[in-house]
PDB file of N, CA and C in Angstrom:
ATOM      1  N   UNK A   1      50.996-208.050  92.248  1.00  0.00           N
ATOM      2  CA  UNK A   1      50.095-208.742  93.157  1.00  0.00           C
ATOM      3  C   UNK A   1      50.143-208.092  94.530  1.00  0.00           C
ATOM      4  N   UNK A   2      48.957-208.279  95.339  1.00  0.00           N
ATOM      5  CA  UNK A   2      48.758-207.666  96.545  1.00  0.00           C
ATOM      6  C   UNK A   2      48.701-208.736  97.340  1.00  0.00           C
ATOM      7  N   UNK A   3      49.082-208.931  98.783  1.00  0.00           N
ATOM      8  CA  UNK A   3      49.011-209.469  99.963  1.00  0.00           C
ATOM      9  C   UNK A   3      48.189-208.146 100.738  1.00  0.00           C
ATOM     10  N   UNK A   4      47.266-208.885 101.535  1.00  0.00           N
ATOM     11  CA  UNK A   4      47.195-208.180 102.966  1.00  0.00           C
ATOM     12  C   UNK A   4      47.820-208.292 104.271  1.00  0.00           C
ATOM     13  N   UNK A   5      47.556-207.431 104.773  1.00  0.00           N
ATOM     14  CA  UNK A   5      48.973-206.963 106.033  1.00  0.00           C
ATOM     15  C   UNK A   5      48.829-208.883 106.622  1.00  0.00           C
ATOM     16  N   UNK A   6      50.143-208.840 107.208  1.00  0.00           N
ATOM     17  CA  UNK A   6      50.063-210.679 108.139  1.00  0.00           C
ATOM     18  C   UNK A   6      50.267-210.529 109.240  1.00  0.00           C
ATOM     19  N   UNK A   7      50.436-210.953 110.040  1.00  0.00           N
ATOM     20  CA  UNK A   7      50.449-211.358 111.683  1.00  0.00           C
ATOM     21  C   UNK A   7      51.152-212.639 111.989  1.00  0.00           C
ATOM     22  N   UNK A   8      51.414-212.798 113.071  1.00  0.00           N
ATOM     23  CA  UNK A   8      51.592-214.157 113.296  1.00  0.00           C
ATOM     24  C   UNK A   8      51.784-213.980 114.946  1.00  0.00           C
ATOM     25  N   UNK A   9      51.221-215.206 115.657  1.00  0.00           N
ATOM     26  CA  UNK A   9      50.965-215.436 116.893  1.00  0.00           C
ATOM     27  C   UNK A   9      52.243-215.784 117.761  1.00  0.00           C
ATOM     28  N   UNK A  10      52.900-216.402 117.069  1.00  0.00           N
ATOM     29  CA  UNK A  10      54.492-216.819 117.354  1.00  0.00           C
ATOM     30  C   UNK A  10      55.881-216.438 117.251  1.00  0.00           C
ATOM     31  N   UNK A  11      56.963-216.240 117.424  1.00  0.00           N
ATOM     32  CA  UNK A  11      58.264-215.865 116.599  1.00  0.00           C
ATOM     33  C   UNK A  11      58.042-217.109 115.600  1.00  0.00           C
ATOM     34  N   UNK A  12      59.142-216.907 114.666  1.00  0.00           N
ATOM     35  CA  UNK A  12      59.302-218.012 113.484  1.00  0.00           C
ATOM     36  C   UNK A  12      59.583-217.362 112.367  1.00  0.00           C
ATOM     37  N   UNK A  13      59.926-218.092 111.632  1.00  0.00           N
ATOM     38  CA  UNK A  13      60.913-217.448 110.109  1.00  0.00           C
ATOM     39  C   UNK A  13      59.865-218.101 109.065  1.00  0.00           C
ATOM     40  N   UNK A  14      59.395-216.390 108.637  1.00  0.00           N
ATOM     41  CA  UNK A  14      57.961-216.647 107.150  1.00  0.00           C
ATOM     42  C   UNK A  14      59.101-216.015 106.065  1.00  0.00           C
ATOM     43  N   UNK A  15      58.424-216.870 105.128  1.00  0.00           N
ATOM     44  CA  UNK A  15      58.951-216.752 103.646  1.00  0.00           C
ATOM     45  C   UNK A  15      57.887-216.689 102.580  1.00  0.00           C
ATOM     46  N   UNK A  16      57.262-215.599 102.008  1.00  0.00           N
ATOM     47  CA  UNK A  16      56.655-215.416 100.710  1.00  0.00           C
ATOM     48  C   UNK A  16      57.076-215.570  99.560  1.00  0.00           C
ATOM     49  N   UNK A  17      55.921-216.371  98.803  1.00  0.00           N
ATOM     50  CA  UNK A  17      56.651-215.741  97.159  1.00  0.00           C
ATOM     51  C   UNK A  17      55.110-215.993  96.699  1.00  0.00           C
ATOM     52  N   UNK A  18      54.998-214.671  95.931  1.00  0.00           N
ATOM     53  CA  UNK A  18      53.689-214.333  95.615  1.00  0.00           C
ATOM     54  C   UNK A  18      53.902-213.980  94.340  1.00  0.00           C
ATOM     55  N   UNK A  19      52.745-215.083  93.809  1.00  0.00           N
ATOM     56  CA  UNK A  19      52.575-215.204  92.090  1.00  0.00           C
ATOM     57  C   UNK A  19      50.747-214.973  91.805  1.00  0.00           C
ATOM     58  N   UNK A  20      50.678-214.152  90.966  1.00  0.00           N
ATOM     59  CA  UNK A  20      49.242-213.825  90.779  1.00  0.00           C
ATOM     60  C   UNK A  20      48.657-213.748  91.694  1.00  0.00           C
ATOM     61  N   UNK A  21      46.916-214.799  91.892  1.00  0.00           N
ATOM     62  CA  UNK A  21      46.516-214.447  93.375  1.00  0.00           C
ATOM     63  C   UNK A  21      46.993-215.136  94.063  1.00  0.00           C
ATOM     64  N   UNK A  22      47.638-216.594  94.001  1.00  0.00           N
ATOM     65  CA  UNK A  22      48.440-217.717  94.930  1.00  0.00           C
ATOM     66  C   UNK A  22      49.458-216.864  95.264  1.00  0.00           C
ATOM     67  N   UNK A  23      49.833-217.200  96.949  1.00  0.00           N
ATOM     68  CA  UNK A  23      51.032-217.245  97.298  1.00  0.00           C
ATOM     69  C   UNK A  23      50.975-218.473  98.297  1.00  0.00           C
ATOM     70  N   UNK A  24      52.898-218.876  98.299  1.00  0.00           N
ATOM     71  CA  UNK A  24      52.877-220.141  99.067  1.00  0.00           C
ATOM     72  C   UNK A  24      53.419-219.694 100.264  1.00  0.00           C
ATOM     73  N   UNK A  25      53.377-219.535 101.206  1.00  0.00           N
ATOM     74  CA  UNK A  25      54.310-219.514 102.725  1.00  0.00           C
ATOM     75  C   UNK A  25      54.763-220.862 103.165  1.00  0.00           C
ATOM     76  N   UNK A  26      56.040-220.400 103.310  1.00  0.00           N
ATOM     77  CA  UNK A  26      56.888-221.435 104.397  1.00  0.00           C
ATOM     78  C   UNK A  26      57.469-220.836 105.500  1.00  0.00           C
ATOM     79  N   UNK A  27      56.648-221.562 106.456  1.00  0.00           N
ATOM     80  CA  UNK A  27      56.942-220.958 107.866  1.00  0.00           C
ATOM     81  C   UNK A  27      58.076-222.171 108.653  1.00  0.00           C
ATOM     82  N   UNK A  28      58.518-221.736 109.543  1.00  0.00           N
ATOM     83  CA  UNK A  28      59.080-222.743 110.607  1.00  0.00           C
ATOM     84  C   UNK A  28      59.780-221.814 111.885  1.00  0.00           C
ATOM     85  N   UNK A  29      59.864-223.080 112.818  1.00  0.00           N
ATOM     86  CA  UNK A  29      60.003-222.538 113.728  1.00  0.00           C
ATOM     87  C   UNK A  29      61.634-222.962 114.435  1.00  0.00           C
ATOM     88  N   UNK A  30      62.339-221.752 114.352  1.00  0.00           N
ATOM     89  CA  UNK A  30      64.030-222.440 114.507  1.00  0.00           C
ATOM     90  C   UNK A  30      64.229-222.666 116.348  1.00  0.00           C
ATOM     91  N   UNK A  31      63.533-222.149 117.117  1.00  0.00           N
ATOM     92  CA  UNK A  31      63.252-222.504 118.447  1.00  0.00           C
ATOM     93  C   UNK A  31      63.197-224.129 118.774  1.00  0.00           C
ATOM     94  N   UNK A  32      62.264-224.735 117.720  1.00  0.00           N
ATOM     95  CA  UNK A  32      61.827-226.141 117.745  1.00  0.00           C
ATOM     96  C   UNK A  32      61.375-226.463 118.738  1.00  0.00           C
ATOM     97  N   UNK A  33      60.412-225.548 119.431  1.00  0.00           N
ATOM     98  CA  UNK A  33      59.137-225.770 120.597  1.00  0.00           C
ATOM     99  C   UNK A  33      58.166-225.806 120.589  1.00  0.00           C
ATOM    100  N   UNK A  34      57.305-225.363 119.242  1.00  0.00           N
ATOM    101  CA  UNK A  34      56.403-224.935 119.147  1.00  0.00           C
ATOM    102  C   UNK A  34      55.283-225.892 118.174  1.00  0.00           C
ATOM    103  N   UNK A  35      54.304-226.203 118.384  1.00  0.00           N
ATOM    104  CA  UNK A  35      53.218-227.049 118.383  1.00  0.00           C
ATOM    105  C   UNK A  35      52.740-226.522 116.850  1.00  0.00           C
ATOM    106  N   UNK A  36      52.024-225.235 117.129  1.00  0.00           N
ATOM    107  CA  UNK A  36      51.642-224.703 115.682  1.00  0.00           C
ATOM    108  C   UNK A  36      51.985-223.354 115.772  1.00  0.00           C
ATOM    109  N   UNK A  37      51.868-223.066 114.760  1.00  0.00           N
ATOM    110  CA  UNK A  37      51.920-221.183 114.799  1.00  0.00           C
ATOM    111  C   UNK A  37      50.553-220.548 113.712  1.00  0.00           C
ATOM    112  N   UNK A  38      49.895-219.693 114.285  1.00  0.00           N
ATOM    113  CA  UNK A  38      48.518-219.255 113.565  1.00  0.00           C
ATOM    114  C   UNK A  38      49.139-217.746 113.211  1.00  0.00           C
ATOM    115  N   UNK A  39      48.614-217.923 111.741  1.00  0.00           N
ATOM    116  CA  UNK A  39      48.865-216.263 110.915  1.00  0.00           C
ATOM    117  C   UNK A  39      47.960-215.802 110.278  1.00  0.00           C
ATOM    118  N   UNK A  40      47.398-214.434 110.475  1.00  0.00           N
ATOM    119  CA  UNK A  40      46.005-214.278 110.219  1.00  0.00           C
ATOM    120  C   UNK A  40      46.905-212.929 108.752  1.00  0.00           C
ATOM    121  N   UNK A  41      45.722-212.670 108.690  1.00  0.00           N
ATOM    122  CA  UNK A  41      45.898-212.176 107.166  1.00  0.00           C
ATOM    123  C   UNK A  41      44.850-211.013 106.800  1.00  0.00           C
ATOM    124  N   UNK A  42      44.793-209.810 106.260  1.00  0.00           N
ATOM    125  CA  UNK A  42      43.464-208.940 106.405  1.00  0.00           C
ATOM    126  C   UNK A  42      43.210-209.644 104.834  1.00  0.00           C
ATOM    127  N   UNK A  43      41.942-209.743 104.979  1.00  0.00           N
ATOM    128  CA  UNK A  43      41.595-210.150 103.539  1.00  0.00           C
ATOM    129  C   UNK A  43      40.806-211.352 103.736  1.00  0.00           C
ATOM    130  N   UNK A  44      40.063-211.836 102.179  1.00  0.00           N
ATOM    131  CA  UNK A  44      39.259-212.984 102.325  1.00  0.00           C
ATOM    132  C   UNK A  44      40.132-214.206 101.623  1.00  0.00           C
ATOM    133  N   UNK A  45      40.864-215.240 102.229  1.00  0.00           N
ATOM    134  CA  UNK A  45      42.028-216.137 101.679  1.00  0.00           C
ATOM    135  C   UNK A  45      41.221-217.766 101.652  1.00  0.00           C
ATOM    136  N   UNK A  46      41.721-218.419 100.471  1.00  0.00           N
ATOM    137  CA  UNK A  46      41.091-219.788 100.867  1.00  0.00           C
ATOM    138  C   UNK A  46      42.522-220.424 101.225  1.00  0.00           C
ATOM    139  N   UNK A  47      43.219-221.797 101.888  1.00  0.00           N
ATOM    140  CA  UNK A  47      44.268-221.984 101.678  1.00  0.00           C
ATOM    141  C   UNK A  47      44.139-223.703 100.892  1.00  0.00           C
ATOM    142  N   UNK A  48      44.851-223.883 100.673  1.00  0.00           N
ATOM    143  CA  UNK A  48      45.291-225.334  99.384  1.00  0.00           C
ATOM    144  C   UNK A  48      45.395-226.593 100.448  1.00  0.00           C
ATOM    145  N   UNK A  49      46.019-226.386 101.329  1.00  0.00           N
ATOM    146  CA  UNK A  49      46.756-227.544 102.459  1.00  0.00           C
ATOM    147  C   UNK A  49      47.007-227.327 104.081  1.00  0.00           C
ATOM    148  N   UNK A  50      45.682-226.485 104.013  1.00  0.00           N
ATOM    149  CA  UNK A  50      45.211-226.355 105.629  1.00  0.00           C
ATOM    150  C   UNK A  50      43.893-225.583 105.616  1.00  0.00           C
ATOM    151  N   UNK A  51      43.316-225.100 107.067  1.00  0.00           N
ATOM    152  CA  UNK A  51      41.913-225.063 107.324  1.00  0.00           C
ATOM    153  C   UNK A  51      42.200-222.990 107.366  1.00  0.00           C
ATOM    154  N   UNK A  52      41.618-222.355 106.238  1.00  0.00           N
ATOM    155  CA  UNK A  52      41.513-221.454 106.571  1.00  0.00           C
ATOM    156  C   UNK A  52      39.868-221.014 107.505  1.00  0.00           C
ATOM    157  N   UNK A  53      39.961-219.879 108.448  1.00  0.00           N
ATOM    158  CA  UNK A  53      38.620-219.442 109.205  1.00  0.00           C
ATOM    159  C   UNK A  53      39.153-217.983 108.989  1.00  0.00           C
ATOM    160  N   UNK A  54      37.894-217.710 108.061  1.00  0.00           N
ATOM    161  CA  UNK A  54      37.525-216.212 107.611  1.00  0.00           C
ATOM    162  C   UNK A  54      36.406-215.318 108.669  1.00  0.00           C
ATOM    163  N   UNK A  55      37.249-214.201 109.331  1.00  0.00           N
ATOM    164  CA  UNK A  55      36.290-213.695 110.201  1.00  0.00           C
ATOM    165  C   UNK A  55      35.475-212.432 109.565  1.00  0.00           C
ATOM    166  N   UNK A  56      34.353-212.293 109.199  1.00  0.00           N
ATOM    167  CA  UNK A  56      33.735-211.240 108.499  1.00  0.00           C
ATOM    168  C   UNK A  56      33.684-210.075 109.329  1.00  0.00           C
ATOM    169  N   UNK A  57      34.021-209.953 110.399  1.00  0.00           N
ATOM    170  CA  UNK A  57      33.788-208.603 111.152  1.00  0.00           C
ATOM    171  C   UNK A  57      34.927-207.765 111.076  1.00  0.00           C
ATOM    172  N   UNK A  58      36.346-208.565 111.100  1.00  0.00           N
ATOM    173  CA  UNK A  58      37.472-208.126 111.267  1.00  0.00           C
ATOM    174  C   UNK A  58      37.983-207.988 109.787  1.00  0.00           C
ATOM    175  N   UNK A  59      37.324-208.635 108.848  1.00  0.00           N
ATOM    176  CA  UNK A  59      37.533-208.986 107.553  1.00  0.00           C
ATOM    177  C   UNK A  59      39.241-209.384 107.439  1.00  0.00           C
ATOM    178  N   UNK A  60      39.698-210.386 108.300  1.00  0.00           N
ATOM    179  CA  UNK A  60      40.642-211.536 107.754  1.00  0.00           C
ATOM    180  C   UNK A  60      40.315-212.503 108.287  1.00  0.00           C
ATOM    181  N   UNK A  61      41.169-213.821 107.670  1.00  0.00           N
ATOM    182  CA  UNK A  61      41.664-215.070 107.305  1.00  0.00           C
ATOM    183  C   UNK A  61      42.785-215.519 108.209  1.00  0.00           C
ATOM    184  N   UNK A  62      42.143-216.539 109.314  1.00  0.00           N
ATOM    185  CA  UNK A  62      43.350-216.990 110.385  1.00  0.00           C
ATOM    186  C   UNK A  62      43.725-218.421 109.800  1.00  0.00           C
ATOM    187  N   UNK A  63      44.648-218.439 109.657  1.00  0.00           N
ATOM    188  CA  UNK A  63      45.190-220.094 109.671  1.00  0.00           C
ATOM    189  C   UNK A  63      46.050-220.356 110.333  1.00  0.00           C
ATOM    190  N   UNK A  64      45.884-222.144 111.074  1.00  0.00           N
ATOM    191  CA  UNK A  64      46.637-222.804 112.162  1.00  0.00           C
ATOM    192  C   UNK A  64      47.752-223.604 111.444  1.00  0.00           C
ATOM    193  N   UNK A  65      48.769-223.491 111.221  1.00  0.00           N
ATOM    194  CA  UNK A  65      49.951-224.475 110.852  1.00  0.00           C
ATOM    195  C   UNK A  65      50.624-224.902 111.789  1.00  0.00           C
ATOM    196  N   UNK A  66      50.298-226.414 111.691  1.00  0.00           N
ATOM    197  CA  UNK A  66      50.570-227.463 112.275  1.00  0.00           C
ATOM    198  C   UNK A  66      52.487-227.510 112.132  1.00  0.00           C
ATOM    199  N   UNK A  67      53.263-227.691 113.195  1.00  0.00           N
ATOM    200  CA  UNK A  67      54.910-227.946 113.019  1.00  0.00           C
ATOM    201  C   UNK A  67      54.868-229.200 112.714  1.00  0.00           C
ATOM    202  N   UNK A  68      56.171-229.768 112.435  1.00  0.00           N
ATOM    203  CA  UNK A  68      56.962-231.414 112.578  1.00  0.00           C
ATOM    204  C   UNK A  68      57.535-230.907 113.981  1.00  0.00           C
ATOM    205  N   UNK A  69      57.106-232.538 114.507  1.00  0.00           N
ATOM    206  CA  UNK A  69      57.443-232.598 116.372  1.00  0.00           C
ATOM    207  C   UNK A  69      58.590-233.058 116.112  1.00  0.00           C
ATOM    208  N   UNK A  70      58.907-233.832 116.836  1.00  0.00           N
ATOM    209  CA  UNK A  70      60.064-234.429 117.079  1.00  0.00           C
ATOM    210  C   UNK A  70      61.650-234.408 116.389  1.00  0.00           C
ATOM    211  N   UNK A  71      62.290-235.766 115.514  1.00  0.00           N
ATOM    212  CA  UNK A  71      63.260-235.215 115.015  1.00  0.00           C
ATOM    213  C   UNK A  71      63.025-234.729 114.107  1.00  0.00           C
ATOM    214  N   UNK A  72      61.995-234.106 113.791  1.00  0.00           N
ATOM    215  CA  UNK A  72      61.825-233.156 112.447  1.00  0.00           C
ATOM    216  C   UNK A  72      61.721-231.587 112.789  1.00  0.00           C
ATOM    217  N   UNK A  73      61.561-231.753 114.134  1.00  0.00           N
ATOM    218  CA  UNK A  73      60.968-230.394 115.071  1.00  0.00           C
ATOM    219  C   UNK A  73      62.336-229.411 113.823  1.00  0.00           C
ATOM    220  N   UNK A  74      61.785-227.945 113.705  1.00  0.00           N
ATOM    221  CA  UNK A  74      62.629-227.415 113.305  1.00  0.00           C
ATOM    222  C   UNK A  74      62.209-227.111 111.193  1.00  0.00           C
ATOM    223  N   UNK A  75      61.554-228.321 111.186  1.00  0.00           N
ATOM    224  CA  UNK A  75      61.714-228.043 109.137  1.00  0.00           C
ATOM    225  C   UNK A  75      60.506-227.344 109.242  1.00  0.00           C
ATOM    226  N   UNK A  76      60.868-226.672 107.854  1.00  0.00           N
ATOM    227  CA  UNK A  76      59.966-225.609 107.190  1.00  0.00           C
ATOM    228  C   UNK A  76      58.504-226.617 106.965  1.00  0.00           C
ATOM    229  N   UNK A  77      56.892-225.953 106.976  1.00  0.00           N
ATOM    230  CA  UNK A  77      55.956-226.374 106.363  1.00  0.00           C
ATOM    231  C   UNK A  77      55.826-225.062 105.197  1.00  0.00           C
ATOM    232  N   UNK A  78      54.918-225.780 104.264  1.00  0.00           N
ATOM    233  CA  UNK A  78      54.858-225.116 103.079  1.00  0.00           C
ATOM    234  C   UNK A  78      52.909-224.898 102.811  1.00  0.00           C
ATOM    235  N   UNK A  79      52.594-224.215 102.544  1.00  0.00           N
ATOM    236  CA  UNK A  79      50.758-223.726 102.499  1.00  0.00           C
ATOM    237  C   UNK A  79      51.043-222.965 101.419  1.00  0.00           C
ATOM    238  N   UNK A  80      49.801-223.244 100.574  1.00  0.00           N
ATOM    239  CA  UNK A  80      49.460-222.029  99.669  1.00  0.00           C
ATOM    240  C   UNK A  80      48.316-221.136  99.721  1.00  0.00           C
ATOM    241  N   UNK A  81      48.335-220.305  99.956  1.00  0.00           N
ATOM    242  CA  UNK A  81      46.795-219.161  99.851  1.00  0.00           C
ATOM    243  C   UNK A  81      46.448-219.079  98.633  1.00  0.00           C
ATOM    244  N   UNK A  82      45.480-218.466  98.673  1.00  0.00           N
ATOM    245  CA  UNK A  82      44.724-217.518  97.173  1.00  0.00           C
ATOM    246  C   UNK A  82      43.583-216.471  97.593  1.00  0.00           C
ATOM    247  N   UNK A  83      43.973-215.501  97.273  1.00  0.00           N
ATOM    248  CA  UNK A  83      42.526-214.636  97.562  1.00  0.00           C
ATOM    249  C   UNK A  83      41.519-214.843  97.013  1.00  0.00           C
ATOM    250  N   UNK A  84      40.461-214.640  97.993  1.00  0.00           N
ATOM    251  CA  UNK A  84      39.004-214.815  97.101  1.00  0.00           C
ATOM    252  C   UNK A  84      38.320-213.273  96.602  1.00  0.00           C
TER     253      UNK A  84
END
């Protein structure tokens, strides 16, 4: 399976595991400051459990993941992609 190159707007600790065209990321942020963190992606991605925005010029896929605030500030969120 292929991923396209990733990015991310923030520091934070990403974790892949890529099965066929799904992969799931779990991101978090061990700082525990941070509101969301956006990771764009080259490629055309839908995601399962957040809002992907596909830019056709740049041809990738930005998505906003939302953190846990408070005493949760700190845990992993979990998203799944899939290429289209």
């Amino acid at each position: 399976p292929e991923l396209g190159l990733i990015s991310v707007n923030k520091a934070c600790i990403l974790s892949l595991q890529i099965e066929n065209s799904k992969t799931d990321i779990t991101i978090a942020d061990p700082s525990q400051k941070q509101e969301n963190i956006k990771i764009t992606i080259k490629g055309k991605y839908t995601c399962s459990n957040g809002k992907a925005i596909y830019n056709k010029e740049k041809s990738e896929t930005s998505i906003i993941i939302e953190l846990p605030q408070n005493i949760q500030s700190g845990y992993p969120q979990n998203i799944s992609i899939q290429k289209l």
